[in-house]
C-alpha atoms as a PDB file:
ATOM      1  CA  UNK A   1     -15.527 -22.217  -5.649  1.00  0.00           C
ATOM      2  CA  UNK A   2     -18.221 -23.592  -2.799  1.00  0.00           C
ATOM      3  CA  UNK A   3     -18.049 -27.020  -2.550  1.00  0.00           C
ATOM      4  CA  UNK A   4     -20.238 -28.620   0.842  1.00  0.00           C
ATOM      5  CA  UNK A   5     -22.128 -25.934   1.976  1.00  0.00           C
ATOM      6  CA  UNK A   6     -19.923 -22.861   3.203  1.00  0.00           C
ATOM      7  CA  UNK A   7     -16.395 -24.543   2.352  1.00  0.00           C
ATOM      8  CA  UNK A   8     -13.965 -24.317  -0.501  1.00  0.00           C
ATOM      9  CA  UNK A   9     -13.642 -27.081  -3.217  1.00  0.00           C
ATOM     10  CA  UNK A  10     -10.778 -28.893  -2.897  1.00  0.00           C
ATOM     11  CA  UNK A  11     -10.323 -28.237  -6.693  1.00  0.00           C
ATOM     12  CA  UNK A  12      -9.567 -24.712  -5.648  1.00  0.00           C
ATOM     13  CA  UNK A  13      -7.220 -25.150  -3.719  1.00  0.00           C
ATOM     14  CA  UNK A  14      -5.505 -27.691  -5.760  1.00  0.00           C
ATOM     15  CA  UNK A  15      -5.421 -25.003  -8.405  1.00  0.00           C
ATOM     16  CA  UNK A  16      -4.476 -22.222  -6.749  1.00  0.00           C
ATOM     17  CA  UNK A  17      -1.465 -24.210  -5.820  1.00  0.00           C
ATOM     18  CA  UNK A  18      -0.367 -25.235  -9.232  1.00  0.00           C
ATOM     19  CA  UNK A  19      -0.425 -21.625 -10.371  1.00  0.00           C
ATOM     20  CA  UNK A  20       1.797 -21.026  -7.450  1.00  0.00           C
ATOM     21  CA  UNK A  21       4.198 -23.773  -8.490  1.00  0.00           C
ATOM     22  CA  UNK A  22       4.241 -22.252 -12.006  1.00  0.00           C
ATOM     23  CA  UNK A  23       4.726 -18.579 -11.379  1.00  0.00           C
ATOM     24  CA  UNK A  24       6.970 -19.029  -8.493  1.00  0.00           C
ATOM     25  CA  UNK A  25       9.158 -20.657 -11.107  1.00  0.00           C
ATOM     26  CA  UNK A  26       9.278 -18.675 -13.816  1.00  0.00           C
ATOM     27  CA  UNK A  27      10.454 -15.412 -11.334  1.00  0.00           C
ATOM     28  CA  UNK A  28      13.910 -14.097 -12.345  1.00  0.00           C
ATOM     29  CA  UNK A  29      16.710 -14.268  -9.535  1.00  0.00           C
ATOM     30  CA  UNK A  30      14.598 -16.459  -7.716  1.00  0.00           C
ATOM     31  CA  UNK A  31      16.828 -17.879  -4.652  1.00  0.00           C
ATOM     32  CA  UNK A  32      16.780 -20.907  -3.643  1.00  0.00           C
ATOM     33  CA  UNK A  33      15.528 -21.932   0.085  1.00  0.00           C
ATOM     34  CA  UNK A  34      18.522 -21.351   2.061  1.00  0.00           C
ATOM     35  CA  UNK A  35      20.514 -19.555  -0.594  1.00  0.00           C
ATOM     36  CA  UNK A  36      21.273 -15.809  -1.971  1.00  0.00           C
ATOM     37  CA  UNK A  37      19.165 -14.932  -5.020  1.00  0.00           C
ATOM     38  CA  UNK A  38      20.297 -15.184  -8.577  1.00  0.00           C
ATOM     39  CA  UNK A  39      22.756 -12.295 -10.049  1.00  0.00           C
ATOM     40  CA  UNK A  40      21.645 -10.635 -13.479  1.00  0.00           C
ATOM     41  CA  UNK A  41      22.528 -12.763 -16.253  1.00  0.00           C
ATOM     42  CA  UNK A  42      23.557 -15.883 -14.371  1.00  0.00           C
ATOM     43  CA  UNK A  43      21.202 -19.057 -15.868  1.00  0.00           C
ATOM     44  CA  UNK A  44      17.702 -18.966 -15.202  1.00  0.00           C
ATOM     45  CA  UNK A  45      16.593 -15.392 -15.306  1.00  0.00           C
ATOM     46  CA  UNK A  46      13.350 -16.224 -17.740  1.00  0.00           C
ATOM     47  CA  UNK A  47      10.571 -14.217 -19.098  1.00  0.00           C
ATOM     48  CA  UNK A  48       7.157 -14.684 -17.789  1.00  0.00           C
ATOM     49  CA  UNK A  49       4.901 -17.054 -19.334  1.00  0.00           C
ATOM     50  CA  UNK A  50       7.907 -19.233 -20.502  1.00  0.00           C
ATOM     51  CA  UNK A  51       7.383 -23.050 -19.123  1.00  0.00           C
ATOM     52  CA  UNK A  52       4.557 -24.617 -17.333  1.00  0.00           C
ATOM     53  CA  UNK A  53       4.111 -26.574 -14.095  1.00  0.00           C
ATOM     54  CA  UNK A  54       4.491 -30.364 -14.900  1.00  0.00           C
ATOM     55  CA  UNK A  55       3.592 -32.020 -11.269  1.00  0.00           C
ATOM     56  CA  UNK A  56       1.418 -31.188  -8.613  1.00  0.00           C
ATOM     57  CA  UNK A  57       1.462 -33.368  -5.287  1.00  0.00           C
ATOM     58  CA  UNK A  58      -0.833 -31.633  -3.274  1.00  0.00           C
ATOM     59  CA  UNK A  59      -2.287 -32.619   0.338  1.00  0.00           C
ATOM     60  CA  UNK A  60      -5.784 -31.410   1.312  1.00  0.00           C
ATOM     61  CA  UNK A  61      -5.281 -31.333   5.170  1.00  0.00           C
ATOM     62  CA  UNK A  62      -8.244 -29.141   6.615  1.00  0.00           C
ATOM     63  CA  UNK A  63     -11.532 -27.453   5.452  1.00  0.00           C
ATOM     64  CA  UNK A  64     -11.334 -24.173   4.084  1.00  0.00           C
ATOM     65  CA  UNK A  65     -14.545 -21.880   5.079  1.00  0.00           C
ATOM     66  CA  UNK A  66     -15.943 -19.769   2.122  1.00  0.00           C
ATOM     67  CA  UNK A  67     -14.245 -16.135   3.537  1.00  0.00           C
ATOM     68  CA  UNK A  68     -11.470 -17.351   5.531  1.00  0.00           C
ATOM     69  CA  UNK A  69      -8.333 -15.412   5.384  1.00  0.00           C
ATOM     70  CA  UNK A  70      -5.453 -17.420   4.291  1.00  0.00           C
ATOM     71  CA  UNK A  71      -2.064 -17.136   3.881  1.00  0.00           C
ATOM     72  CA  UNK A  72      -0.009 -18.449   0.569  1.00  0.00           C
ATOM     73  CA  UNK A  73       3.713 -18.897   1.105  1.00  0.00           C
ATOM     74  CA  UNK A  74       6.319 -20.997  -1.019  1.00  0.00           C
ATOM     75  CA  UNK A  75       9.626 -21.657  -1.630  1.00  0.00           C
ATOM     76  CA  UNK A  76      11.866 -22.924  -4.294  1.00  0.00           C
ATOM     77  CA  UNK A  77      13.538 -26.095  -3.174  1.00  0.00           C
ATOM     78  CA  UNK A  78      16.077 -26.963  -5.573  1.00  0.00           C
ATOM     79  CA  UNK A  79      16.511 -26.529  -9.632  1.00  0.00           C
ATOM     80  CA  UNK A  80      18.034 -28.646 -12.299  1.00  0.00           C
ATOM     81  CA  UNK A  81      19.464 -27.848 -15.273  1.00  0.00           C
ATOM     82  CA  UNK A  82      19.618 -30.547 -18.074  1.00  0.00           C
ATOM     83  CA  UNK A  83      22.119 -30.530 -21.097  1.00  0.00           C
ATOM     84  CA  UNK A  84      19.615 -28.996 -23.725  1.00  0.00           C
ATOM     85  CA  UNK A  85      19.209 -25.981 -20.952  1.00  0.00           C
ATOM     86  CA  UNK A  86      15.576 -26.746 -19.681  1.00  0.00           C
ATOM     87  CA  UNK A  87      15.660 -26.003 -16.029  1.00  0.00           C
ATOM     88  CA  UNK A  88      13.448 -28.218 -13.571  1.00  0.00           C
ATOM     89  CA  UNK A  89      12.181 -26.065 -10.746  1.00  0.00           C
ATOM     90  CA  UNK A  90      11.455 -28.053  -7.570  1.00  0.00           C
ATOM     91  CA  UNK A  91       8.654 -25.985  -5.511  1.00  0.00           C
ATOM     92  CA  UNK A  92       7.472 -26.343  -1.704  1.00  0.00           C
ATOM     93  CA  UNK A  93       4.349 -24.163  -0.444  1.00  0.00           C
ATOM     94  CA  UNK A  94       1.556 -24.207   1.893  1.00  0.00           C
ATOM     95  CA  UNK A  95      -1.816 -22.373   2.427  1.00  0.00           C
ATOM     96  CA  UNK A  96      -2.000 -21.319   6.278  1.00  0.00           C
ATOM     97  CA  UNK A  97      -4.688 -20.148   8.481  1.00  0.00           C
ATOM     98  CA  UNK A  98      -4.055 -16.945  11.156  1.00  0.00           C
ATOM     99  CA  UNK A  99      -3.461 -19.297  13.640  1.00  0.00           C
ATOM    100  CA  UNK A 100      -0.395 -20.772  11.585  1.00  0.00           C
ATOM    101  CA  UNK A 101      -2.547 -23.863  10.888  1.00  0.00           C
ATOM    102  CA  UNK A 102      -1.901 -25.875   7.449  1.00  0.00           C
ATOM    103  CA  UNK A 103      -5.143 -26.197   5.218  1.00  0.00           C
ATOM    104  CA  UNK A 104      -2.821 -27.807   1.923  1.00  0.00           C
ATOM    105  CA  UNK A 105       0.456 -28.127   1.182  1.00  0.00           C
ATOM    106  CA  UNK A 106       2.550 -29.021  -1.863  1.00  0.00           C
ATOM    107  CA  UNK A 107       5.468 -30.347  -3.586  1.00  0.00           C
ATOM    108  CA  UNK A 108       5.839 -28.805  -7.224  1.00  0.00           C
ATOM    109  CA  UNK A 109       8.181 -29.689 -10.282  1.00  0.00           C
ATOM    110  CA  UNK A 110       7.803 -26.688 -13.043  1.00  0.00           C
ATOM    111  CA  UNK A 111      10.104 -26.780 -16.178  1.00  0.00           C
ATOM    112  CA  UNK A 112      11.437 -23.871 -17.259  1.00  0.00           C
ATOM    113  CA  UNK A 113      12.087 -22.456 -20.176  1.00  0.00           C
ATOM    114  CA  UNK A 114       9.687 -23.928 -22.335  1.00  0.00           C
ATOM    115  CA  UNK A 115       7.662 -22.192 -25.089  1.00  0.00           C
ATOM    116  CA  UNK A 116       4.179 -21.978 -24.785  1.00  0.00           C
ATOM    117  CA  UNK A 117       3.137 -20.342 -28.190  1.00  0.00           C
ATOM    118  CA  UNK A 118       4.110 -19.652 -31.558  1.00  0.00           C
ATOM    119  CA  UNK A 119       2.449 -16.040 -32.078  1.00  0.00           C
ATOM    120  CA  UNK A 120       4.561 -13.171 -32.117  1.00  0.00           C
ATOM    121  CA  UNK A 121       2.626 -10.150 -30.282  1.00  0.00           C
ATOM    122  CA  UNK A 122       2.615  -7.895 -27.219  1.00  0.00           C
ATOM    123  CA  UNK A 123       2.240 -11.036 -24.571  1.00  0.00           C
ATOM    124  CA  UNK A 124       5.123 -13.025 -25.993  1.00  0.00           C
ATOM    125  CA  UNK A 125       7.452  -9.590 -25.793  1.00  0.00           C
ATOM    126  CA  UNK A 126       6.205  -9.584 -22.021  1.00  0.00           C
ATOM    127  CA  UNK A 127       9.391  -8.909 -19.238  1.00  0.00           C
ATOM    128  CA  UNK A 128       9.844  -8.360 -15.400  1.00  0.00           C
ATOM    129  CA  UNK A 129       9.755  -5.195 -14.053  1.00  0.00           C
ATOM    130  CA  UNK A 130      11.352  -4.413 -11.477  1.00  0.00           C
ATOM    131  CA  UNK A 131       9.790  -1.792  -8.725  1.00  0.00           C
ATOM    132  CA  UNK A 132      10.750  -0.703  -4.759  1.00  0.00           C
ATOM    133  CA  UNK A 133       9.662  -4.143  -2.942  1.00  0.00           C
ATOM    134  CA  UNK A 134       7.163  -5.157  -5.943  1.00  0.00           C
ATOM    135  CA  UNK A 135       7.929  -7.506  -9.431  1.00  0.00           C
ATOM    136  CA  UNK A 136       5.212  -7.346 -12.037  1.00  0.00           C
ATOM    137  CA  UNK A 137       5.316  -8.549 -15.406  1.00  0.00           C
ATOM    138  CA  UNK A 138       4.837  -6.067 -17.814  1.00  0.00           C
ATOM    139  CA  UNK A 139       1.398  -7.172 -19.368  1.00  0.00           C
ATOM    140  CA  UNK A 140      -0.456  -5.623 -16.242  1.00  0.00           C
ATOM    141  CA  UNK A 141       0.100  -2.218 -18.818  1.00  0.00           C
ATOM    142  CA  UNK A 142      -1.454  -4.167 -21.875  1.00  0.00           C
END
């Protein structure tokens, strides 16, 4: 979305970061900066489309031109698990310019699992799949 004339909204970015923060979550076997991923069945391996992003801190630091090629990156910083088994899903990222440059950065919470419907269909029976270097959920074959 154009905001001044020839640069991004800052909207834009803010958004593209929260869906960050909330997909980055929600990825099975997801490590944990510094640490080795997740083994099958240990806690945490979720579904896609199961919890939501509740907290979005992000920092606008530079103009991003309408066409610039950018560079999305994040981490997951630490999770908590409370006693009714909702995970909270701390999230780090940044949007980066060729020249390694930050244009927006931001700290993420995302809880995990958490319903987001009631209807029983083909998008709530959605799963990972697992391919050579790739993970897509399965609703890309809906």
């Amino acid at each position: 979305a154009e905001s001044h004339r020839g640069l991004c909204h800052g909207g834009a970015m803010t958004s593209l970061m929260d869906d960050l923060c909330g997909h980055i979550a929600f990825l099975p076997n997801a490590p944990v900066d510094g640490q080795n991923a997740r083994v099958d069945g240990e806690a945490g391996a979720r579904a896609p489309w199961c919890g939501c992003t509740a907290q979005v801190d992000v920092a606008l630091k530079k103009p991003v031109k309408v066409g610039d090629v950018l560079k999305l990156s994040g981490t997951i910083t630490g999770r908590e698990t409370n006693k009714k088994g909702l995970e909270k899903v701390h999230v780090h990222a940044a949007l980066t310019g060729e020249d390694a440059s930050v244009y927006c950065d931001v700290k993420g919470l995302s809880i995990t699992p958490v319903p987001m419907h009631t209807i029983e269909d083909d998008v709530s029976r959605r799963e990972w799949i697992e391919g050579e270097r790739v993970l897509r959920d399965s609703g890309w074959l809906l």
